[in-house]
C-alpha atoms as a PDB file:
ATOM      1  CA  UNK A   1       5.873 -49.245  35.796  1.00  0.00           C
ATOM      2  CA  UNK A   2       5.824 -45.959  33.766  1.00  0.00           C
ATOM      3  CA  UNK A   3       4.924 -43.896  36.600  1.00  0.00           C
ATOM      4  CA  UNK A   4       7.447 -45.573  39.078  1.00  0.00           C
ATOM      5  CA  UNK A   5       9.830 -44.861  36.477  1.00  0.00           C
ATOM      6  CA  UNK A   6       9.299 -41.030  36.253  1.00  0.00           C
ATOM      7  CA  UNK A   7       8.825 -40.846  40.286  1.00  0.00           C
ATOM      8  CA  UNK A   8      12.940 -42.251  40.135  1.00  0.00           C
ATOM      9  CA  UNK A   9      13.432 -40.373  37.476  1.00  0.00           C
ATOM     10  CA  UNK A  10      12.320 -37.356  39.201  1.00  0.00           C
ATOM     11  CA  UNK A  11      14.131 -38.026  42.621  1.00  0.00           C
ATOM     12  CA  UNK A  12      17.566 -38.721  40.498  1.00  0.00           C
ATOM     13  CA  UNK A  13      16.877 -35.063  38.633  1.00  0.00           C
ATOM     14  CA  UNK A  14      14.546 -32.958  40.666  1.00  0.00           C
ATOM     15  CA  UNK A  15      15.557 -30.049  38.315  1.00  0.00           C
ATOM     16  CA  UNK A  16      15.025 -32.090  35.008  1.00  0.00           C
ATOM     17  CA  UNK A  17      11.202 -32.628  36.496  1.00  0.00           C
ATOM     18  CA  UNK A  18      10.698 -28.626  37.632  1.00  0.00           C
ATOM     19  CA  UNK A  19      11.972 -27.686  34.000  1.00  0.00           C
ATOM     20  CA  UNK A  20       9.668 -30.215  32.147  1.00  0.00           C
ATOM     21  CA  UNK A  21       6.674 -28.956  34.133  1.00  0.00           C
ATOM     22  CA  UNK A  22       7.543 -25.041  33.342  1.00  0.00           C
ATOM     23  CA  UNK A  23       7.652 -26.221  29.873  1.00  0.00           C
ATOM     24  CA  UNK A  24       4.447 -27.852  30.088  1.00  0.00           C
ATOM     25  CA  UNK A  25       2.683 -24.649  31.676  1.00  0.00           C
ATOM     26  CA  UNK A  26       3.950 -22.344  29.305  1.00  0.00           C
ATOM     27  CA  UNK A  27       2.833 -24.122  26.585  1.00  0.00           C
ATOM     28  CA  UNK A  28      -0.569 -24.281  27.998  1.00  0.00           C
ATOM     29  CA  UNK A  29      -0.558 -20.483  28.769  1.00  0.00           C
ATOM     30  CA  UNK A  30       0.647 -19.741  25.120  1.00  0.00           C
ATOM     31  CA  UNK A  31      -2.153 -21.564  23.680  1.00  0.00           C
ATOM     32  CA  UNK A  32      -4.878 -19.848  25.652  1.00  0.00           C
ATOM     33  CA  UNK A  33      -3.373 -16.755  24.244  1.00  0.00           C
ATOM     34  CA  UNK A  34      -3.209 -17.978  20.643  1.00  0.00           C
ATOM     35  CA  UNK A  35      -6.783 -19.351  20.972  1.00  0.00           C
ATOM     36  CA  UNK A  36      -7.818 -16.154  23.006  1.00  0.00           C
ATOM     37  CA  UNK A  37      -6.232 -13.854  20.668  1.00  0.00           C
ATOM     38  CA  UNK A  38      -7.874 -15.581  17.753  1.00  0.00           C
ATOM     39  CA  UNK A  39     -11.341 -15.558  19.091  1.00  0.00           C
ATOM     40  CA  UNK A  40     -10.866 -11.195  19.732  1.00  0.00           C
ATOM     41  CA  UNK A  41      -9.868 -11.136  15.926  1.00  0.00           C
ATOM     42  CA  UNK A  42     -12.790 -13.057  15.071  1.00  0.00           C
ATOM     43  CA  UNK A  43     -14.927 -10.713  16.947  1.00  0.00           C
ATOM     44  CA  UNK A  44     -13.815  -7.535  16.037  1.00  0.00           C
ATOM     45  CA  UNK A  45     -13.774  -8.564  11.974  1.00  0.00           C
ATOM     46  CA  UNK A  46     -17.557  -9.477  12.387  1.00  0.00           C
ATOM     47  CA  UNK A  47     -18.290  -6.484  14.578  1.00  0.00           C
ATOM     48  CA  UNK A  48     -16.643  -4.170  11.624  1.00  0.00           C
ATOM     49  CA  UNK A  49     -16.257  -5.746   8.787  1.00  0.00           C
ATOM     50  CA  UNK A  50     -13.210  -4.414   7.549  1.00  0.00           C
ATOM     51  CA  UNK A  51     -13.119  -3.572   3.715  1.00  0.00           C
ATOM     52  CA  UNK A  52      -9.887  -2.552   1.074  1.00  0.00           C
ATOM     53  CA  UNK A  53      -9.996   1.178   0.604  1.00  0.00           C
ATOM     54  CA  UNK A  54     -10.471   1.986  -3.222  1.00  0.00           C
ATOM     55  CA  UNK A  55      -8.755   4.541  -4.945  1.00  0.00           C
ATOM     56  CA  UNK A  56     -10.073   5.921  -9.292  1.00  0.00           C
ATOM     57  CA  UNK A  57      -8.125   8.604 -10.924  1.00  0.00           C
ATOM     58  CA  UNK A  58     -10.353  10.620 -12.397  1.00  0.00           C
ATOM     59  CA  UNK A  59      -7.914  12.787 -14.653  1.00  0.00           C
ATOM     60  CA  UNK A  60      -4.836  12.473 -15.840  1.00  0.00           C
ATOM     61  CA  UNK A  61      -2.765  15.419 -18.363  1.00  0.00           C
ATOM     62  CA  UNK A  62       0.815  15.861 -19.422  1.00  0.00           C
ATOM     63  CA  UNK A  63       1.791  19.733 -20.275  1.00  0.00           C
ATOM     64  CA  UNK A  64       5.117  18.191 -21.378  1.00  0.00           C
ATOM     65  CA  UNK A  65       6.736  14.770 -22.179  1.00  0.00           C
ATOM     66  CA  UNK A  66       9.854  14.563 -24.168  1.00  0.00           C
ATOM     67  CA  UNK A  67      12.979  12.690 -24.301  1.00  0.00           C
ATOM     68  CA  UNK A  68      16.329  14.642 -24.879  1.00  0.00           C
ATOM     69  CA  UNK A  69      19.309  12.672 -26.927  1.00  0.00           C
ATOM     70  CA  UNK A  70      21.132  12.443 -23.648  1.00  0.00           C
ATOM     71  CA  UNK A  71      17.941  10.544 -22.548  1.00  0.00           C
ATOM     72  CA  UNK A  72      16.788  12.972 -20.292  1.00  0.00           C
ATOM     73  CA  UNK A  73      12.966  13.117 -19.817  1.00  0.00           C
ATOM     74  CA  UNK A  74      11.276  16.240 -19.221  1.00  0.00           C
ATOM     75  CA  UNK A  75       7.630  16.448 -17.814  1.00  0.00           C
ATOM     76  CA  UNK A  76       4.928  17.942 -16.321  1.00  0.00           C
ATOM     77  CA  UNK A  77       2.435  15.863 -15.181  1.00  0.00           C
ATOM     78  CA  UNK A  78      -0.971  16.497 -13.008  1.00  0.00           C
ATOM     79  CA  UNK A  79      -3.256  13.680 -11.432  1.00  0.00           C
ATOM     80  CA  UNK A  80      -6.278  14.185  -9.553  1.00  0.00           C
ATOM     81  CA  UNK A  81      -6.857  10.777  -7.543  1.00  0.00           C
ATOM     82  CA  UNK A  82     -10.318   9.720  -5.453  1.00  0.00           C
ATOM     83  CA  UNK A  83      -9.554   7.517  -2.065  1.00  0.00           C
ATOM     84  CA  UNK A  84     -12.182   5.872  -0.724  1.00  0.00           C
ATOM     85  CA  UNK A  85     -12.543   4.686   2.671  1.00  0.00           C
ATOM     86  CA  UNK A  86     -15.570   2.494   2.267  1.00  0.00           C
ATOM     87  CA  UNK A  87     -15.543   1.469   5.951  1.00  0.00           C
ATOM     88  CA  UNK A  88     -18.571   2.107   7.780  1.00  0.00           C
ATOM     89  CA  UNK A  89     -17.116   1.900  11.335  1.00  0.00           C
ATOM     90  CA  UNK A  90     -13.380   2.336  10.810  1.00  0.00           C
ATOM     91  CA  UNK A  91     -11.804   5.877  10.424  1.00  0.00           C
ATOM     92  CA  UNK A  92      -8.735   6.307   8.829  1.00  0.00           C
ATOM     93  CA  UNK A  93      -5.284   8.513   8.867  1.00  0.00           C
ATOM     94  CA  UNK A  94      -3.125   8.269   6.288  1.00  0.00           C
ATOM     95  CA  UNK A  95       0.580   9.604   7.678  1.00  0.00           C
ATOM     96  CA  UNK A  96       3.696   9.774   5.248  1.00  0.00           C
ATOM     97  CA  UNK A  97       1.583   9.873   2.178  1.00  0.00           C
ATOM     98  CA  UNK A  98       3.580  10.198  -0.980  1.00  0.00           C
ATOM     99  CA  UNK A  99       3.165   9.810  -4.682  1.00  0.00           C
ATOM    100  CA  UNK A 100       5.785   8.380  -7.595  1.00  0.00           C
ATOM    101  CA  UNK A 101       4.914   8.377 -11.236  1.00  0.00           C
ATOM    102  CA  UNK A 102       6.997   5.892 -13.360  1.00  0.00           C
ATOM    103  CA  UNK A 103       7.660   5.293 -16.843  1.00  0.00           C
ATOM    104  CA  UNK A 104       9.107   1.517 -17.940  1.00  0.00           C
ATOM    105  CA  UNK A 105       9.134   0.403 -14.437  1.00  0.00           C
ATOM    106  CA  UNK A 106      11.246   4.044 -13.808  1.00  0.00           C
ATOM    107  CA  UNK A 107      10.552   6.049 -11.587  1.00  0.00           C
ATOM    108  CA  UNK A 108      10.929   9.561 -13.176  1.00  0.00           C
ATOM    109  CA  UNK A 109       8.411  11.807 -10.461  1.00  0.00           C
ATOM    110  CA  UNK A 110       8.123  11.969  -6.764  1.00  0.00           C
ATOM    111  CA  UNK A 111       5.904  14.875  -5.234  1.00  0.00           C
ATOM    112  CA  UNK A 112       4.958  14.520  -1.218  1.00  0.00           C
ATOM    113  CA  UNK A 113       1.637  14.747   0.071  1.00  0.00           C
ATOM    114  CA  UNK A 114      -0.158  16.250   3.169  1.00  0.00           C
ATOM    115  CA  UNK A 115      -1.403  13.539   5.671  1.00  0.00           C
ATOM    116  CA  UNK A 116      -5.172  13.492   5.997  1.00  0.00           C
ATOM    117  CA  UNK A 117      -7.814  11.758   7.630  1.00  0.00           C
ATOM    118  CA  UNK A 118     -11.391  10.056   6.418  1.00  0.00           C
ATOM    119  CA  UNK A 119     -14.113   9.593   8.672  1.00  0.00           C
ATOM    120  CA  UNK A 120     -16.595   6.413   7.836  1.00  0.00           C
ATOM    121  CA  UNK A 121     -17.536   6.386   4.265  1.00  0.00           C
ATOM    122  CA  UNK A 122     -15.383   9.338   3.320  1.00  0.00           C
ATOM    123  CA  UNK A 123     -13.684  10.271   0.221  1.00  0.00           C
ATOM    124  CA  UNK A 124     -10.617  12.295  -0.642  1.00  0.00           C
ATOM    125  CA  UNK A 125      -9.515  14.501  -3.770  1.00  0.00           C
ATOM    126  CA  UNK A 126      -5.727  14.284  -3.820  1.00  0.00           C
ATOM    127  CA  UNK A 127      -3.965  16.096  -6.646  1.00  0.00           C
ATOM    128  CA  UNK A 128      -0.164  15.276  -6.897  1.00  0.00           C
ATOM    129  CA  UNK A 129       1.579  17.275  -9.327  1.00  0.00           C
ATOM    130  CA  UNK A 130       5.126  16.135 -10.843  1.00  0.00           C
ATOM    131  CA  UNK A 131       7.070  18.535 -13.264  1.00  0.00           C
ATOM    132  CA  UNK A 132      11.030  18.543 -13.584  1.00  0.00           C
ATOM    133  CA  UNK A 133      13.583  16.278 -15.817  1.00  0.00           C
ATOM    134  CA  UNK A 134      14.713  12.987 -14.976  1.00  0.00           C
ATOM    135  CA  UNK A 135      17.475  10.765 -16.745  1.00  0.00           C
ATOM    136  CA  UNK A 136      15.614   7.255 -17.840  1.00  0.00           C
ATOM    137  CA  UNK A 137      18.122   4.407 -18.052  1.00  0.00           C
ATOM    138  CA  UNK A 138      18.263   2.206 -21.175  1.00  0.00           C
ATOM    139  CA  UNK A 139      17.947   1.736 -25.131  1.00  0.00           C
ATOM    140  CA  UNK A 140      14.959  -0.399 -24.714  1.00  0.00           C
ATOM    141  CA  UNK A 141      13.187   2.473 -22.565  1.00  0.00           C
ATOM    142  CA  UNK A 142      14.254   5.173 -24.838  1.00  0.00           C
ATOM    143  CA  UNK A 143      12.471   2.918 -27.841  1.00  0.00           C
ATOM    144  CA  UNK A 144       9.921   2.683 -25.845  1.00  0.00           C
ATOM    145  CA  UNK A 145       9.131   5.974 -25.329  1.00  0.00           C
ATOM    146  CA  UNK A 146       9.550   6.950 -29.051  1.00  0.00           C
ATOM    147  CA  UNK A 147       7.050   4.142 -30.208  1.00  0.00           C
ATOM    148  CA  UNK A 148       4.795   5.713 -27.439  1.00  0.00           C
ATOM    149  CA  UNK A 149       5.145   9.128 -28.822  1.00  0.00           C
ATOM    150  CA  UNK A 150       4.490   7.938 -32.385  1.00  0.00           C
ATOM    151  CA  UNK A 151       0.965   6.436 -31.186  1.00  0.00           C
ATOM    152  CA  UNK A 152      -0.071   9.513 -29.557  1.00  0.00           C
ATOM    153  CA  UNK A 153      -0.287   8.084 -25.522  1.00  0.00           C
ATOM    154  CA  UNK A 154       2.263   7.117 -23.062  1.00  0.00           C
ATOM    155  CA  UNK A 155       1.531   4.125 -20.550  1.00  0.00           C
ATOM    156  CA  UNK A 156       2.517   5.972 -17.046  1.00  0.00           C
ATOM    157  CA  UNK A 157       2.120   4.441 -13.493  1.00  0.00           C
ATOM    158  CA  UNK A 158       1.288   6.409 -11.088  1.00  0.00           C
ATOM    159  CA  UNK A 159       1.789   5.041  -7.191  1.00  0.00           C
ATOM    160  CA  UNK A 160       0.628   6.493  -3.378  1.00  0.00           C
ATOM    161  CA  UNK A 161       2.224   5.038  -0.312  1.00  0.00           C
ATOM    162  CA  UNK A 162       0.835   5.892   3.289  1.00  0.00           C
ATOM    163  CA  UNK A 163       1.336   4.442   6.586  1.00  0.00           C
ATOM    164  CA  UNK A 164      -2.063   3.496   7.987  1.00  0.00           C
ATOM    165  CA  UNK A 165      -3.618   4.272  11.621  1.00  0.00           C
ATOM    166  CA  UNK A 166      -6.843   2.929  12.210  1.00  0.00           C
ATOM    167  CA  UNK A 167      -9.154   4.918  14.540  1.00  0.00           C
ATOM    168  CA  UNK A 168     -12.525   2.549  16.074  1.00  0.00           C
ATOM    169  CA  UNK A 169     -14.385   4.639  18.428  1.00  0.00           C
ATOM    170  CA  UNK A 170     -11.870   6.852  20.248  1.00  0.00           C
ATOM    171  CA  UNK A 171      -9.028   4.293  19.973  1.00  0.00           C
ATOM    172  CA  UNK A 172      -6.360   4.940  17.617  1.00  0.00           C
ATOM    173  CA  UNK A 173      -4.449   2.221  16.768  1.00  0.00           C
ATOM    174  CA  UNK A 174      -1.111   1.570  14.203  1.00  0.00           C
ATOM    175  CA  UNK A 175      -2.351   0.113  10.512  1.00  0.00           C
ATOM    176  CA  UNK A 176      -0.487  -1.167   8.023  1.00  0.00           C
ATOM    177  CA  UNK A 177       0.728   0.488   4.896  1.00  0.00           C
ATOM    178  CA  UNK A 178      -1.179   1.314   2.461  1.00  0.00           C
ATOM    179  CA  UNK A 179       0.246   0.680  -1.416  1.00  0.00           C
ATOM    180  CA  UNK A 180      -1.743   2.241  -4.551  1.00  0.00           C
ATOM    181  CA  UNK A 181      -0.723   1.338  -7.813  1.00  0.00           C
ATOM    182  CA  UNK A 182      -2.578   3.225 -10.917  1.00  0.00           C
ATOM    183  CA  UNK A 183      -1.689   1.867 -14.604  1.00  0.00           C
ATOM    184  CA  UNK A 184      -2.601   4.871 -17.078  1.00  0.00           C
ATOM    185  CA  UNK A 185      -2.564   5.644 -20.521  1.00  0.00           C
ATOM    186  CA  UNK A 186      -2.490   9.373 -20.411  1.00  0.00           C
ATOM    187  CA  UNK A 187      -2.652  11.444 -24.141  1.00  0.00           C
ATOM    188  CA  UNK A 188       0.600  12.886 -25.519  1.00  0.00           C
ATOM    189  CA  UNK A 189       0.694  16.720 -24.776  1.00  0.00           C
ATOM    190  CA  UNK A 190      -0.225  18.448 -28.171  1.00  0.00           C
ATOM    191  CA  UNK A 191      -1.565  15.221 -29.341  1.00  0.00           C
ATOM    192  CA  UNK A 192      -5.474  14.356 -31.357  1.00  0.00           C
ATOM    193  CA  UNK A 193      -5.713  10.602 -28.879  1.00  0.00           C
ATOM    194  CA  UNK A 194      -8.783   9.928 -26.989  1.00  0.00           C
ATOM    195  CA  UNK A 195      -9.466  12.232 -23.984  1.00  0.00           C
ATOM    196  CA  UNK A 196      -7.995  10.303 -20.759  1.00  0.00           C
ATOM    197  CA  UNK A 197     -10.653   7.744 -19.011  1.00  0.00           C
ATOM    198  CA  UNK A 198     -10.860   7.276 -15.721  1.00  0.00           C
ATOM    199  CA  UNK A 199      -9.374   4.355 -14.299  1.00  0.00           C
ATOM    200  CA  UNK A 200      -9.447   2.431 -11.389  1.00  0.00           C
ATOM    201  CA  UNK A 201      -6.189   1.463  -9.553  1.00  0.00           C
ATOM    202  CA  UNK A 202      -4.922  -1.319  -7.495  1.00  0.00           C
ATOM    203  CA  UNK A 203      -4.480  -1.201  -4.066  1.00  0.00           C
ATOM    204  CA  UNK A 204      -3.041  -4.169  -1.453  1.00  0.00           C
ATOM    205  CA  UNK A 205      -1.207  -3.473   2.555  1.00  0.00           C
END
């Protein structure tokens, strides 16, 4: 009965029956793709086990810190920061690599950096250097900062953003984008706190 029904059904609306079986094969076709797709991922992540690059700053000194009246912040600022690429059949290029340093959640510092690229394994000295005066926002901030200066180190952030390309033999291929976050406690210029310890930073794409 059911299939004398669709055979009427299909003489009544020939085009109803043409666009139910397109339907049908596309659906089919998209989920050899999917499950295709999804097998070539698999492969390739046990083939090269991808891994998170890592990224240590290994120094951190301020020449000057101080906040004006008018809450204008001058600095000088120097970083030297280790990258990792801990990959051991993945190559990487970092493009549009740039560096912010913050101060309450404010960003006060920007300073560009060259692109670069790391082979398998590879790791990269990157020295971003921020100097120049900056208005911070807020009372709270400006307390902040003076309870800060009283206790000899400020609590600085220091980020790198880069836009990822992925190189696996001789292909190149588009990454995603790589975000570095470094929490510091850097000594006051002038100041008798603990010499600066390296510190590991936080990375995610």
């Amino acid at each position: 009965m059911g299939s004398a029904s669709r055979a009427v059904s299909c003489l009544c609306c020939p085009c109803k029956c043409l666009a139910c079986g397109l339907f049908s094969c596309l659906c089919s076709i998209l989920i050899s793709l999917l499950v295709t797709v999804g097998v070539l991922i698999l492969i390739l992540y046990l083939i090269f086990r991808p891994h998170m690059i890592a990224a240590t700053v290994d120094s951190a000194s301020l020449a000057q810190f101080t906040l004006a009246p008018n809450s204008v912040l001058a600095y000088s600022l120097n970083v030297d920061i280790t990258v990792r690429n801990p990959n051991k059949r993945v190559g990487l290029y970092y493009d549009n690599v740039e560096s912010l340093a913050l101060f309450d959640g404010q960003r006060f510092g920007y300073a560009p950096l060259d692109p670069f690229f790391q082979s398998t394994q590879a790791t990269t000295k990157l020295s971003p250097a921020f100097k120049g005066q900056q208005p911070l926002d807020g009372d709270i901030t400006a307390a902040h900062f003076r309870s800060q200066q009283t206790d000899g180190k400020f609590d600085i952030e220091v980020k790198l953003n880069a836009k990822l390309r992925v190189k696996v033999w001789a292909f190149k291929v588009p990454g995603p984008k790589a975000k570095i976050s470094c929490p510091l406690t850097v000594p006051a210029p002038a100041s008798n706190s603990p010499a600066f310890q390296p510190t590991d930073c936080k990375v995610w794409f």
